[in-house]
C-alpha atoms as a PDB file:
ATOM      1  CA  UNK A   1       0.000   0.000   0.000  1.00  0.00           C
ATOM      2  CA  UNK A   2       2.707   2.437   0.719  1.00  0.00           C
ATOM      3  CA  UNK A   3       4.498   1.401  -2.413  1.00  0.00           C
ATOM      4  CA  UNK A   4       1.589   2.129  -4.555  1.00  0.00           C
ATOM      5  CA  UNK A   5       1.532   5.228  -2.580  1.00  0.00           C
ATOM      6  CA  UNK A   6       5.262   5.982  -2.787  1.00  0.00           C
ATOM      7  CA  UNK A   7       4.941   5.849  -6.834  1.00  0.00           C
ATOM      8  CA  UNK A   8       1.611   7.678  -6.967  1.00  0.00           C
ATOM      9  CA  UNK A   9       3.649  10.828  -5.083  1.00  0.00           C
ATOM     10  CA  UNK A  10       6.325  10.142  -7.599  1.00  0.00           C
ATOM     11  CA  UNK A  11       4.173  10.452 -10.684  1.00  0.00           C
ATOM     12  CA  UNK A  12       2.545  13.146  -9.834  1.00  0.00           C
ATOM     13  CA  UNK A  13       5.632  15.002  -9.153  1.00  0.00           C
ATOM     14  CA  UNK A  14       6.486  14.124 -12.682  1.00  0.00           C
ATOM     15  CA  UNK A  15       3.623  15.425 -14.216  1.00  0.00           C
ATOM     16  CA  UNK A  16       4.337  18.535 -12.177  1.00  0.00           C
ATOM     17  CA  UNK A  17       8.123  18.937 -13.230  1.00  0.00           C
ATOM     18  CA  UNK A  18       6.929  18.352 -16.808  1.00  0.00           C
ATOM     19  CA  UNK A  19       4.409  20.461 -16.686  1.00  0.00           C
ATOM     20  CA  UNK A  20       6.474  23.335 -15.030  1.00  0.00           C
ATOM     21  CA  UNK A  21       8.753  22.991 -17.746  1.00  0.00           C
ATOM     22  CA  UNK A  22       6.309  22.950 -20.529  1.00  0.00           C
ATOM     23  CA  UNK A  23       5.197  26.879 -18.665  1.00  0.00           C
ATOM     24  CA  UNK A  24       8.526  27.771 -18.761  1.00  0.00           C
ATOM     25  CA  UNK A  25       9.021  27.177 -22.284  1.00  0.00           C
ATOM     26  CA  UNK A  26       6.216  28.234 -22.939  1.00  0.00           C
ATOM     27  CA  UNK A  27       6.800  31.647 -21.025  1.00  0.00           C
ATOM     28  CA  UNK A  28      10.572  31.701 -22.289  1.00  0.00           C
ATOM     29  CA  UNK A  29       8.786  31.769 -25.846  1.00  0.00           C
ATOM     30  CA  UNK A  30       7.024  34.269 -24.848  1.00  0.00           C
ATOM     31  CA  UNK A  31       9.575  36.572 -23.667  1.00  0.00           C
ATOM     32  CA  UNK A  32      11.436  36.109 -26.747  1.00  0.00           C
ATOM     33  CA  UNK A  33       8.833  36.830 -28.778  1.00  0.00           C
ATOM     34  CA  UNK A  34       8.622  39.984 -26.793  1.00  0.00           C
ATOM     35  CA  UNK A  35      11.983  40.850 -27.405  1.00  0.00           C
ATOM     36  CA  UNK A  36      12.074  40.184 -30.964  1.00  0.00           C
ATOM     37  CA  UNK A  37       9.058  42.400 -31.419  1.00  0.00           C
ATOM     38  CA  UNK A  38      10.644  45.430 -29.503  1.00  0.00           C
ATOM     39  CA  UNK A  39      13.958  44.638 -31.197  1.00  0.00           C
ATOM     40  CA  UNK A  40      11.846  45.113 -34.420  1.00  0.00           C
ATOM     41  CA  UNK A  41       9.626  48.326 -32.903  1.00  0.00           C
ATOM     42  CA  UNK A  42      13.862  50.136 -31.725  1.00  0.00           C
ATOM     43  CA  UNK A  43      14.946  49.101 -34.916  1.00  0.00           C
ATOM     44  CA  UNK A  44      11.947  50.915 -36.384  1.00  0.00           C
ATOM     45  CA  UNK A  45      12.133  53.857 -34.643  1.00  0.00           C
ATOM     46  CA  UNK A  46      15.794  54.393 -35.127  1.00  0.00           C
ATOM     47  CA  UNK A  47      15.434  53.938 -39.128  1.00  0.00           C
ATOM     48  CA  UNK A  48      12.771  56.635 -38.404  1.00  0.00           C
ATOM     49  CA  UNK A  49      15.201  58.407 -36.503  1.00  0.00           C
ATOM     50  CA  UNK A  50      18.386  58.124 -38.917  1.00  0.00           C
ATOM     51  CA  UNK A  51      15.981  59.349 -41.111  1.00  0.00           C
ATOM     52  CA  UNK A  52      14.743  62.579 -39.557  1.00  0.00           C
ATOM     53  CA  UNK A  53      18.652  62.971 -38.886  1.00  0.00           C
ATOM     54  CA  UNK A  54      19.624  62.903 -42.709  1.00  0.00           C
ATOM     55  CA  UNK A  55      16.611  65.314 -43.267  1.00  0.00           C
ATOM     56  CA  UNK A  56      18.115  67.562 -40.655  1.00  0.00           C
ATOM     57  CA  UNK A  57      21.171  67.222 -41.370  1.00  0.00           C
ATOM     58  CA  UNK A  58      20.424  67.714 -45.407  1.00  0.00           C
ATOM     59  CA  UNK A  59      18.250  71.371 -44.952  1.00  0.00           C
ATOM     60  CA  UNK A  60      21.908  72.576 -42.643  1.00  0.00           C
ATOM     61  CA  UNK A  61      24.327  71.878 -45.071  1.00  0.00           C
ATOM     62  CA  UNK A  62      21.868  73.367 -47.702  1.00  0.00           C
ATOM     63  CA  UNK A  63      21.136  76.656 -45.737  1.00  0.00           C
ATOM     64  CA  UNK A  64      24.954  76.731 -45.368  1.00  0.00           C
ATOM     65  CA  UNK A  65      25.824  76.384 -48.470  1.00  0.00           C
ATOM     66  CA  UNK A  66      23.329  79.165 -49.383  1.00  0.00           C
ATOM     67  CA  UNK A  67      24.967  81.411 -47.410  1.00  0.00           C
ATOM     68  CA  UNK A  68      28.228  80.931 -48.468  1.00  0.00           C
ATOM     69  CA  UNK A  69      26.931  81.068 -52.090  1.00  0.00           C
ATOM     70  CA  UNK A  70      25.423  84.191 -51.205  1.00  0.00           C
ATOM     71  CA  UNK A  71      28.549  85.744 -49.871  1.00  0.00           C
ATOM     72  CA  UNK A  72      31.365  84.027 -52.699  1.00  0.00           C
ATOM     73  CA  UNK A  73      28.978  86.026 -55.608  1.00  0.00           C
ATOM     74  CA  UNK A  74      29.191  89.067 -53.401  1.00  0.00           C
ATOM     75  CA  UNK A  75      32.769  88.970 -53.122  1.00  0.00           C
ATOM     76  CA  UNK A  76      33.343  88.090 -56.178  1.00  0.00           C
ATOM     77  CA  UNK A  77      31.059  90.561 -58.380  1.00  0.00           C
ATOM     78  CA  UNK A  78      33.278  93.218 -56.217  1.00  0.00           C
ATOM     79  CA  UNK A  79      36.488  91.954 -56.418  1.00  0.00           C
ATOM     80  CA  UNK A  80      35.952  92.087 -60.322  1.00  0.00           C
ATOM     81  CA  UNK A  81      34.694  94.965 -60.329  1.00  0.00           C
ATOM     82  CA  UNK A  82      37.272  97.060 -58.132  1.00  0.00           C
ATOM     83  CA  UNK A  83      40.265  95.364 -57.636  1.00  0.00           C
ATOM     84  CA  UNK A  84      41.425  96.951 -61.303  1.00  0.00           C
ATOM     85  CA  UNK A  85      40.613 100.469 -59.876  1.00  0.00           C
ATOM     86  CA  UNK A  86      43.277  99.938 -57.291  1.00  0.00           C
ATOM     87  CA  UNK A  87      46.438 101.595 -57.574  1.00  0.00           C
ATOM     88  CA  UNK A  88      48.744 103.859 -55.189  1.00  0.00           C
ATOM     89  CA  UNK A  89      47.663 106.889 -56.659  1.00  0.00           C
ATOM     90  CA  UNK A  90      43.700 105.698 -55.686  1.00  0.00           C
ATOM     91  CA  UNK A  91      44.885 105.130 -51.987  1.00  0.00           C
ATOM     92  CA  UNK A  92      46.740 108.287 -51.531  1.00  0.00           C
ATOM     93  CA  UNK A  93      44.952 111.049 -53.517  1.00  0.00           C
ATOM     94  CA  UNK A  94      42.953 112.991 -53.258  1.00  0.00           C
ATOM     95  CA  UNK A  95      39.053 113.289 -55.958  1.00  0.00           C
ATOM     96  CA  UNK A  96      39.102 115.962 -57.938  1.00  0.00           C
ATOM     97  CA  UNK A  97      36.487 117.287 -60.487  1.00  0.00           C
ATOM     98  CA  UNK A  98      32.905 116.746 -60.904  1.00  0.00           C
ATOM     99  CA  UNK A  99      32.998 112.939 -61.589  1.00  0.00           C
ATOM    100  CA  UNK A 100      35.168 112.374 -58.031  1.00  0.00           C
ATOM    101  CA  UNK A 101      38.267 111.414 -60.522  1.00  0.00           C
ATOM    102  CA  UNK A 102      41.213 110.339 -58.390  1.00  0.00           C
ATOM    103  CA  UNK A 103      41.534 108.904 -55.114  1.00  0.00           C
ATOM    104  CA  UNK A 104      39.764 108.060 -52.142  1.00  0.00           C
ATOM    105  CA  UNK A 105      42.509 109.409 -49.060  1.00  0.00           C
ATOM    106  CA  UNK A 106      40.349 111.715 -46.881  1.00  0.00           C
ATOM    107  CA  UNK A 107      37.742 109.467 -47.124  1.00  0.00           C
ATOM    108  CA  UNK A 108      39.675 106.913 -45.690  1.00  0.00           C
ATOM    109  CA  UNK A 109      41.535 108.586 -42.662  1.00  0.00           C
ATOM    110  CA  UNK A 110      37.901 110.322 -42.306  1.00  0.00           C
ATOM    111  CA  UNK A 111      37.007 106.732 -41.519  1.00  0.00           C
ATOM    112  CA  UNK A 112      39.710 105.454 -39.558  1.00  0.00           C
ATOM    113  CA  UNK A 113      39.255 109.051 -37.479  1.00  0.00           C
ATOM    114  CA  UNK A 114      35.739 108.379 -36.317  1.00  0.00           C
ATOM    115  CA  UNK A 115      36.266 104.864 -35.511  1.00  0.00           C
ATOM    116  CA  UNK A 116      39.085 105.197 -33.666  1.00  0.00           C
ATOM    117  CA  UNK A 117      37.291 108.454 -31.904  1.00  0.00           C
ATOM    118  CA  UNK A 118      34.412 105.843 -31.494  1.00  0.00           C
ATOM    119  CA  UNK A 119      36.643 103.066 -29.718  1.00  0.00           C
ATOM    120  CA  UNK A 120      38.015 105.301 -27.556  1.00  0.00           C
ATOM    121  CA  UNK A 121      34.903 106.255 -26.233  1.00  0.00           C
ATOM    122  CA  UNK A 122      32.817 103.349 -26.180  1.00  0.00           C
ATOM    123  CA  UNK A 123      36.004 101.040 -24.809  1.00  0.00           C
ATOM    124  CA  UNK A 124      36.075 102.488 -21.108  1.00  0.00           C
ATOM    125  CA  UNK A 125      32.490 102.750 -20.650  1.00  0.00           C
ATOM    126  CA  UNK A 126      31.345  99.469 -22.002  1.00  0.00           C
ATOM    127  CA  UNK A 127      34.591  97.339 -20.276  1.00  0.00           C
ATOM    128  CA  UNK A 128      33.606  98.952 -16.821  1.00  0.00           C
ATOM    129  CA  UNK A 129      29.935  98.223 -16.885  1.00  0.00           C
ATOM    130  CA  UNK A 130      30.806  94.325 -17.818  1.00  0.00           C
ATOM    131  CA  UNK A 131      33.351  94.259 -14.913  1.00  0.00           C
ATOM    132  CA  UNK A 132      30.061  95.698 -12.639  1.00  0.00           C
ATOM    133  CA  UNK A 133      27.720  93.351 -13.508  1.00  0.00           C
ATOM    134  CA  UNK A 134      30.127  89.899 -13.881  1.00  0.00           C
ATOM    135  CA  UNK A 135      31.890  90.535 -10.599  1.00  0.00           C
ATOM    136  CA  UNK A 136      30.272  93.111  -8.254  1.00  0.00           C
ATOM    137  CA  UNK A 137      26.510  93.311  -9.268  1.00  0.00           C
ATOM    138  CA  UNK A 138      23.959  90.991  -7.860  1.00  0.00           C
ATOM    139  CA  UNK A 139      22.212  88.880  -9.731  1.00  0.00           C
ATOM    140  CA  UNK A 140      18.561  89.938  -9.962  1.00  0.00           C
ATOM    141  CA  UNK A 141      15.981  91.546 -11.921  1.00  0.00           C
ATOM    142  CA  UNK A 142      18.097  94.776 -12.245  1.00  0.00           C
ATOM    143  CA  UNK A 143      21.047  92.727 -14.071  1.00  0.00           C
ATOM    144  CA  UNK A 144      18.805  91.268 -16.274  1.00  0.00           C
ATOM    145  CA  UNK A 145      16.948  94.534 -17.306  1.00  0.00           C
ATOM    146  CA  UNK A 146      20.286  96.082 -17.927  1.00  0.00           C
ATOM    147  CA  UNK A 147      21.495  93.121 -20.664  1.00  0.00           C
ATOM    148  CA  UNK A 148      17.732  93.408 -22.100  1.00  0.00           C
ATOM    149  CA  UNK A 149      18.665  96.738 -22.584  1.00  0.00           C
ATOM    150  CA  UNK A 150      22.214  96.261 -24.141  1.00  0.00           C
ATOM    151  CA  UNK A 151      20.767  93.256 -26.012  1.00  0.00           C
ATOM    152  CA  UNK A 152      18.000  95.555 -27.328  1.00  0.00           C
ATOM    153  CA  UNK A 153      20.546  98.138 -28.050  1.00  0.00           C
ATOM    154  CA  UNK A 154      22.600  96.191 -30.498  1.00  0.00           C
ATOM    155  CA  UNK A 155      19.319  94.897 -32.921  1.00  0.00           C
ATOM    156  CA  UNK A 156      18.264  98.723 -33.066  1.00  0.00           C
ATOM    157  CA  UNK A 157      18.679  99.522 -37.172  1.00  0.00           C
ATOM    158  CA  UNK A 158      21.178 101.808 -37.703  1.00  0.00           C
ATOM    159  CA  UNK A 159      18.918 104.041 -39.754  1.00  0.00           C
ATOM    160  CA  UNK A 160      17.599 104.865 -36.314  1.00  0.00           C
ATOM    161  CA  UNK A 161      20.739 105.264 -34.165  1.00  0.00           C
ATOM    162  CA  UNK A 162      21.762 107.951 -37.068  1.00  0.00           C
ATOM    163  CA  UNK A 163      18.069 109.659 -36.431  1.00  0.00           C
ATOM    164  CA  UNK A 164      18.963 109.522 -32.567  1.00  0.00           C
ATOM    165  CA  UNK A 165      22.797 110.771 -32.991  1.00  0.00           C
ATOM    166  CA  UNK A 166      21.083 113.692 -35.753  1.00  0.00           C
ATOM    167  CA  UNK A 167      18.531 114.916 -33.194  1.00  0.00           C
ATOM    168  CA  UNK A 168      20.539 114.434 -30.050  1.00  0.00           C
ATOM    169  CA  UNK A 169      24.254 114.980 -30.663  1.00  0.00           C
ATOM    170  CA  UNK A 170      23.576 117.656 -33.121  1.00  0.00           C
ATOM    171  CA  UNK A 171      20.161 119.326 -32.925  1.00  0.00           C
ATOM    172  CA  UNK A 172      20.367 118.783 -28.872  1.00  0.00           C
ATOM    173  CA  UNK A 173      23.740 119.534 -27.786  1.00  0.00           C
ATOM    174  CA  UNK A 174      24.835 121.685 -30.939  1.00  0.00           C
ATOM    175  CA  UNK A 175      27.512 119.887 -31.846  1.00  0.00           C
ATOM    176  CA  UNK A 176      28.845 120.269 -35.894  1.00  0.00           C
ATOM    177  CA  UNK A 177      28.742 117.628 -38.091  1.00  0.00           C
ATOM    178  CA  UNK A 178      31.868 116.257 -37.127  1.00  0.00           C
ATOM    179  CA  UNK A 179      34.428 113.615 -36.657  1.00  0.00           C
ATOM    180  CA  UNK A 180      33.003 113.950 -32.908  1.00  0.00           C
ATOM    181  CA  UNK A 181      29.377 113.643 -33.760  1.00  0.00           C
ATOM    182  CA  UNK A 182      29.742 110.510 -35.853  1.00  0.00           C
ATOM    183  CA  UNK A 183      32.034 108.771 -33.210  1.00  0.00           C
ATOM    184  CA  UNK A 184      29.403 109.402 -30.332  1.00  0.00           C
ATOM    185  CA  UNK A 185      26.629 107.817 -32.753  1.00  0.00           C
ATOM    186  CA  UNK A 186      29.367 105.065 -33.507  1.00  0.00           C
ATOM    187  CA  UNK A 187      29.587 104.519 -29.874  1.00  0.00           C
ATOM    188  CA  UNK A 188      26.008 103.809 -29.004  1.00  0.00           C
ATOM    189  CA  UNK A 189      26.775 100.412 -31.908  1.00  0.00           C
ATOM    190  CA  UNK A 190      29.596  99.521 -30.343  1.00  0.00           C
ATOM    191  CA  UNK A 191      28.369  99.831 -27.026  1.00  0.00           C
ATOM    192  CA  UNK A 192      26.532  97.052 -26.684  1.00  0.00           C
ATOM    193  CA  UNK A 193      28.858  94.939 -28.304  1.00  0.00           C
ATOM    194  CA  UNK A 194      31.697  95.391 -26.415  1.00  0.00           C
ATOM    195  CA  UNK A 195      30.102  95.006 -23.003  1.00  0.00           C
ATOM    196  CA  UNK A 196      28.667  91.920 -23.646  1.00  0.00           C
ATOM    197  CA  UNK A 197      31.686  90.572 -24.992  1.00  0.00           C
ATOM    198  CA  UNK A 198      33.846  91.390 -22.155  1.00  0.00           C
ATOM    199  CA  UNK A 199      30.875  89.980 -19.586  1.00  0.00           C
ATOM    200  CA  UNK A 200      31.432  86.946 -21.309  1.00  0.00           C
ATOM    201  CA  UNK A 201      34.995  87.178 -21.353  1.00  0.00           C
ATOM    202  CA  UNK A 202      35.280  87.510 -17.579  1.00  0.00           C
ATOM    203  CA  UNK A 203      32.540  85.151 -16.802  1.00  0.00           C
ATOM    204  CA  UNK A 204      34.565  82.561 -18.723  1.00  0.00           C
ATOM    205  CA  UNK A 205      38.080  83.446 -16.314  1.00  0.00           C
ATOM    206  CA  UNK A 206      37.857  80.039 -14.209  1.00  0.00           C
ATOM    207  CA  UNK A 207      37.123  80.619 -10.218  1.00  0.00           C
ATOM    208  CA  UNK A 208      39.895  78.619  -9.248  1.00  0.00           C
ATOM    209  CA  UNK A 209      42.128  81.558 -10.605  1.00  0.00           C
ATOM    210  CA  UNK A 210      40.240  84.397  -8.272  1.00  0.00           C
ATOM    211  CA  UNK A 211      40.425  81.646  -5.296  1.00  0.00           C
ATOM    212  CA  UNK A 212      44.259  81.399  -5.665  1.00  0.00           C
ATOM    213  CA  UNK A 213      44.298  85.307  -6.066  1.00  0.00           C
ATOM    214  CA  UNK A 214      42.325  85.494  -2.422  1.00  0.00           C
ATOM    215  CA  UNK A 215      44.235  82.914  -1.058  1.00  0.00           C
ATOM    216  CA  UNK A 216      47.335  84.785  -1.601  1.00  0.00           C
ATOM    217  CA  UNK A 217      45.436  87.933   0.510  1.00  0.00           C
ATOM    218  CA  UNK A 218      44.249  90.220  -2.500  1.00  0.00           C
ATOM    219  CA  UNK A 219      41.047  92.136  -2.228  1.00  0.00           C
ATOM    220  CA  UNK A 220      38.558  92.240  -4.418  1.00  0.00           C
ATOM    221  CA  UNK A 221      39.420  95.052  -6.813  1.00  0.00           C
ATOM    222  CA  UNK A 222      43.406  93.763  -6.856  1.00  0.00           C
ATOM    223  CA  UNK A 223      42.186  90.818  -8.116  1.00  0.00           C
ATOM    224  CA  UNK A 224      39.890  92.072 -10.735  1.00  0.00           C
ATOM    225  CA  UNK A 225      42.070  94.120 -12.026  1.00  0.00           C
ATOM    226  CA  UNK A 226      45.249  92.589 -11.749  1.00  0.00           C
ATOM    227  CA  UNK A 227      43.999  89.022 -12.343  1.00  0.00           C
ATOM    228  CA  UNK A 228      40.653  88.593 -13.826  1.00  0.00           C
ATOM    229  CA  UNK A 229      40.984  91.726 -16.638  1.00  0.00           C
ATOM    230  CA  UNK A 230      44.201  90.262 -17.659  1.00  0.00           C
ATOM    231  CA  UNK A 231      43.461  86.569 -18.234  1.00  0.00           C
ATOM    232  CA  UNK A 232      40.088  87.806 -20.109  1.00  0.00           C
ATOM    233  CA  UNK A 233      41.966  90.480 -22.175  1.00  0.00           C
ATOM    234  CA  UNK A 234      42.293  88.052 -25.391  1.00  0.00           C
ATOM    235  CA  UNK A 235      38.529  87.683 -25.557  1.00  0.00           C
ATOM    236  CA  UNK A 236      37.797  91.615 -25.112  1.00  0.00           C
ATOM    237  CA  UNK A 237      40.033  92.286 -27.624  1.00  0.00           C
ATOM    238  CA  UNK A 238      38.259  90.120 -29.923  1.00  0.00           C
ATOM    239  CA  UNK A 239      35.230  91.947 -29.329  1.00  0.00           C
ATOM    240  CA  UNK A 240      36.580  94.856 -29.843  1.00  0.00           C
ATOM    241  CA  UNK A 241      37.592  94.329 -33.123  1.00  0.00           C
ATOM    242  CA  UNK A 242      34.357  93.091 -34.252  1.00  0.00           C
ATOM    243  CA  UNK A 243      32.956  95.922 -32.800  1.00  0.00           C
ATOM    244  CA  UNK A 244      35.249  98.179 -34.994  1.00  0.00           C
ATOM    245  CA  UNK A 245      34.580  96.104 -37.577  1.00  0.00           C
ATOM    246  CA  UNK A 246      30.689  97.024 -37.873  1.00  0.00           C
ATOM    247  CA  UNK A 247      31.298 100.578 -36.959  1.00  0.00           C
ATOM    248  CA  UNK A 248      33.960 100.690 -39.919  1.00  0.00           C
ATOM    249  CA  UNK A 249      31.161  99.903 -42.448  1.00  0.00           C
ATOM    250  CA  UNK A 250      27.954 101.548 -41.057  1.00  0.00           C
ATOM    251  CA  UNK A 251      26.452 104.394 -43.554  1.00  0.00           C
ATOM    252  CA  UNK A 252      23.387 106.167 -42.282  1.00  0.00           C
ATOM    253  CA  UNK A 253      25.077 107.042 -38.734  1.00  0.00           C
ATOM    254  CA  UNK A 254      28.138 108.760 -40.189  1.00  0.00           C
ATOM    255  CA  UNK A 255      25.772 109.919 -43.045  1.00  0.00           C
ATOM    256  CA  UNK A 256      23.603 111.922 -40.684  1.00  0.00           C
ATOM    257  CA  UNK A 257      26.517 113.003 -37.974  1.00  0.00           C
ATOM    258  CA  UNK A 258      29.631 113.397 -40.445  1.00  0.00           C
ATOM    259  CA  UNK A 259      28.589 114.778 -43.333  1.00  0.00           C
ATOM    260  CA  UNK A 260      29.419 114.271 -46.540  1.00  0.00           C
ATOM    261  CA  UNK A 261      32.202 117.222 -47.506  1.00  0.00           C
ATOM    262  CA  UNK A 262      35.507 115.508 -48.888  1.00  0.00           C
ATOM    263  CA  UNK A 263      37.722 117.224 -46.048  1.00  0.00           C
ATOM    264  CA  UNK A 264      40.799 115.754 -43.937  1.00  0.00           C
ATOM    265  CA  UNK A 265      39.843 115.981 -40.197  1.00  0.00           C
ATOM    266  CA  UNK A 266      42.486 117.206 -37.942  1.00  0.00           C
ATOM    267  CA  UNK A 267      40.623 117.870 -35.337  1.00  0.00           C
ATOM    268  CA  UNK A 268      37.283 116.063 -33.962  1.00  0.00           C
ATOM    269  CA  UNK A 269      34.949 118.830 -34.581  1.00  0.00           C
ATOM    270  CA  UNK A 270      36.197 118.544 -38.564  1.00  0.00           C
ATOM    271  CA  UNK A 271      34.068 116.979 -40.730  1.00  0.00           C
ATOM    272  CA  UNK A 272      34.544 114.772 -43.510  1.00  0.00           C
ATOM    273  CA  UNK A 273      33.230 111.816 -45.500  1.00  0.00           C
ATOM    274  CA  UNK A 274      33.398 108.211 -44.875  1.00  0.00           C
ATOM    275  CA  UNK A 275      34.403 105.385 -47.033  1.00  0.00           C
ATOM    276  CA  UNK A 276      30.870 103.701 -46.986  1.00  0.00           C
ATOM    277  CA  UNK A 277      28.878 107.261 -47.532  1.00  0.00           C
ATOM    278  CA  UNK A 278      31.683 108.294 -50.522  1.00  0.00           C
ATOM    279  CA  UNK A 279      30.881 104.334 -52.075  1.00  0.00           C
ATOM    280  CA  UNK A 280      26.679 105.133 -51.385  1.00  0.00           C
ATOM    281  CA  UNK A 281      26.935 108.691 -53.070  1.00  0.00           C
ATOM    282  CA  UNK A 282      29.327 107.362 -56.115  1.00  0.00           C
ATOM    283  CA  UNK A 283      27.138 104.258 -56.467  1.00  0.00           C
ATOM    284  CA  UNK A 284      23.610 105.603 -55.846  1.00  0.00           C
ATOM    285  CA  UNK A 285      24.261 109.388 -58.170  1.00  0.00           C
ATOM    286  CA  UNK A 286      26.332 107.348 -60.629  1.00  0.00           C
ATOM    287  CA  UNK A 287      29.218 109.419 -60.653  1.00  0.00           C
ATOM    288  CA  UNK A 288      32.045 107.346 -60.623  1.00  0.00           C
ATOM    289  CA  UNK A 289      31.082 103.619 -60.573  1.00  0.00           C
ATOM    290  CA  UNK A 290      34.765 102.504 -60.949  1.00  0.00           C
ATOM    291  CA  UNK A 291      35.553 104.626 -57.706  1.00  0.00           C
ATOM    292  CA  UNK A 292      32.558 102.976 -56.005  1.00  0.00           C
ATOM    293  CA  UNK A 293      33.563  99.817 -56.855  1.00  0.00           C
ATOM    294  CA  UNK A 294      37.098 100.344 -55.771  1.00  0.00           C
ATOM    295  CA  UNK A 295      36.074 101.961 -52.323  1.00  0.00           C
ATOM    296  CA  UNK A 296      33.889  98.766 -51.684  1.00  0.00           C
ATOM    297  CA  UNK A 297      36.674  96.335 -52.162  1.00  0.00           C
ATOM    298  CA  UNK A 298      39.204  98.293 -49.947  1.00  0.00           C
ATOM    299  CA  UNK A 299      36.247  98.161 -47.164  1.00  0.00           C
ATOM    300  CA  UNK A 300      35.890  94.418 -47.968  1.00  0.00           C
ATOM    301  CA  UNK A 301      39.685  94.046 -47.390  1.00  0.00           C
ATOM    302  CA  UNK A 302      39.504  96.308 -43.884  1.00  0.00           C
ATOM    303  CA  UNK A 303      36.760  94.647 -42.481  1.00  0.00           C
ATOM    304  CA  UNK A 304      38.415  90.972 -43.516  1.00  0.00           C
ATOM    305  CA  UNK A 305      41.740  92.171 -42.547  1.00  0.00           C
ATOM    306  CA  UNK A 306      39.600  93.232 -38.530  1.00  0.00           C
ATOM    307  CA  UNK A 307      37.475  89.746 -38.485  1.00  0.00           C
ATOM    308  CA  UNK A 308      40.684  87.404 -39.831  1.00  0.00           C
ATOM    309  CA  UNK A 309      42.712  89.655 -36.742  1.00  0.00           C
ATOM    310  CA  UNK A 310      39.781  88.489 -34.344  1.00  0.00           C
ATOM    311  CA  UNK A 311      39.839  84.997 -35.074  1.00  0.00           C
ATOM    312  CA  UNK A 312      43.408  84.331 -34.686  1.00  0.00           C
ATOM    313  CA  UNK A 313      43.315  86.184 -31.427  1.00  0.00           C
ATOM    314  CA  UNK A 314      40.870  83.752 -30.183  1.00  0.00           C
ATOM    315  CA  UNK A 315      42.173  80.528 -31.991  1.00  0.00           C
ATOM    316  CA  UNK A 316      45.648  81.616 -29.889  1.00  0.00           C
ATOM    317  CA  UNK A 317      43.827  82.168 -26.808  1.00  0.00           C
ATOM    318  CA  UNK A 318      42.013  78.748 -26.998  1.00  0.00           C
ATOM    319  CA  UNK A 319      45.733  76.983 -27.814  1.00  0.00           C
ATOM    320  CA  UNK A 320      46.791  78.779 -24.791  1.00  0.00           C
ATOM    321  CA  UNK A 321      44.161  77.059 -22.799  1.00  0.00           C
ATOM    322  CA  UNK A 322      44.983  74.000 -24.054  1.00  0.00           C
ATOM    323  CA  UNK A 323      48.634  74.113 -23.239  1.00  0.00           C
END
């Protein structure tokens, strides 16, 4: 009797092994059925996702290569056009006669003048209000009004900065169309673009270099001036040059503020003419196309020779860093 028992327990524990196993097969199945199908759904979604990448990927390169396009014909057309006008006695003379025959000199130091005027101005005042708000202003809804503001301040047109400089620096305060004038309205562009440069410039000093300068007992100002201006000079003087580099070819503020008498300044209250007004007056009267043309490609070559300057100041800097 306990025999028959004995194998009745052992029987049914084979039917229960078996039939555990056949569930776990048949779940194992199941679970790699599973798998398969999400392996298939991933496999999906990343084709999908390669996809939408190559699509991406397709319109950037295109838009890119637009704007190169754009700017190779531009180049180009003037190049062609001007590069024959250009000769030593173009540089350094003087126009003469109705058709502005000659060369282009005053118009050029006109424009160095007023930019450098400009600079000089804007430099101090834009450097020192990035030092205040990177290292002594608190951060707060008064900080962020005042970038707004320079933010705003650099997308105004500059059709409407040379209406403010006309009605302010000259109606307002009386002073001539000048070399002056034109480098206050020059200022308010470059404004902008200097101080948020140099904000970024310091913010991008690492803090281990102010900790050693505390550590070693400086104050605050010692080691913002001796330590944290210094290490972030490269990257100001990057933005300074691409600051002069848009104040260099901007029309309609020196237009309004300058003048447009062919005059060598001597001293700021002198007026004068710019390169980019004497290329808009030659171009747009058609008086001297060949003069136009040959005043456009020696801005070309300025403003390359500035933005080429400001890129190998900051490739060097970055090298530095590396080092």
């Amino acid at each position: 009797m306990s025999k028959s028992l004995h194998q009745n327990s052992n029987s049914d524990q084979l039917a229960n092994s078996a039939q555990a196993t056949s569930e776990g097969r048949t779940t194992g199945m199941q679970v790699l059925r599973q798998l398969q199908e999400e392996h298939r759904q991933s496999e999906s979604g990343l084709g999908k996702a390669h996809f939408y990448n190559r699509v991406a990927l397709g319109v950037l390169w295109g838009a890119t290569g637009i704007t190169i396009g754009l700017l190779a014909i531009i180049l180009i057309y003037v190049i062609v056009n001007g590069i024959g006008v250009i000769t030593p006695e173009f540089i350094f003379t003087w126009p003469r006669g109705v058709n502005a025959e000659g060369g282009i000199w005053p118009t050029i130091i006109a424009t160095l003048y007023s930019t450098g005027l400009a600079m000089a101005i804007a430099t101090p005042i834009a450097v020192l209000a990035a030092v205040y708000l990177a290292e002594y202003a608190k951060q707060g809804k008064i900080v962020k009004t005042i970038r707004f503001a320079a933010d705003s301040l650099a997308s105004v047109p500059s059709i409407v900065m040379g209406l403010f400089a006309l009605a302010f620096f000259v109606e307002t305060l009386h002073i001539p169309l000048s070399m002056l004038a034109a480098a206050l309205g020059l200022s308010l562009l470059m404004l902008p673009i200097i101080m948020r440069a140099t904000e970024e410039a310091i913010r991008a000093v690492p803090r281990y270099i102010r900790w050693g300068s505390y550590g070693m007992g400086a104050t605050k100002w010692q080691t913002v001036s001796r330590v944290v201006i210094p290490t972030a000079t490269p990257r100001i003087i990057t933005g300074l040059i691409l600051a002069l580099a848009r104040a260099i070819g901007e029309t309609a503020v020196v237009f309004y503020t300058m003048g447009i008498a062919i005059n060598m300044p001597i001293v700021p209250i002198d007026s004068g003419r710019s390169m980019s007004v004497h290329l808009y007056l030659m171009a747009v009267e058609g008086i001297n196309l060949p003069a136009a043309y040959g005043t456009a490609f020696l801005l070309l070559v300025i403003i390359l020779v500035l933005n080429l300057s400001a890129r190998w100041i900051s490739k060097r800097y970055s090298r530095i860093d590396g080092a």
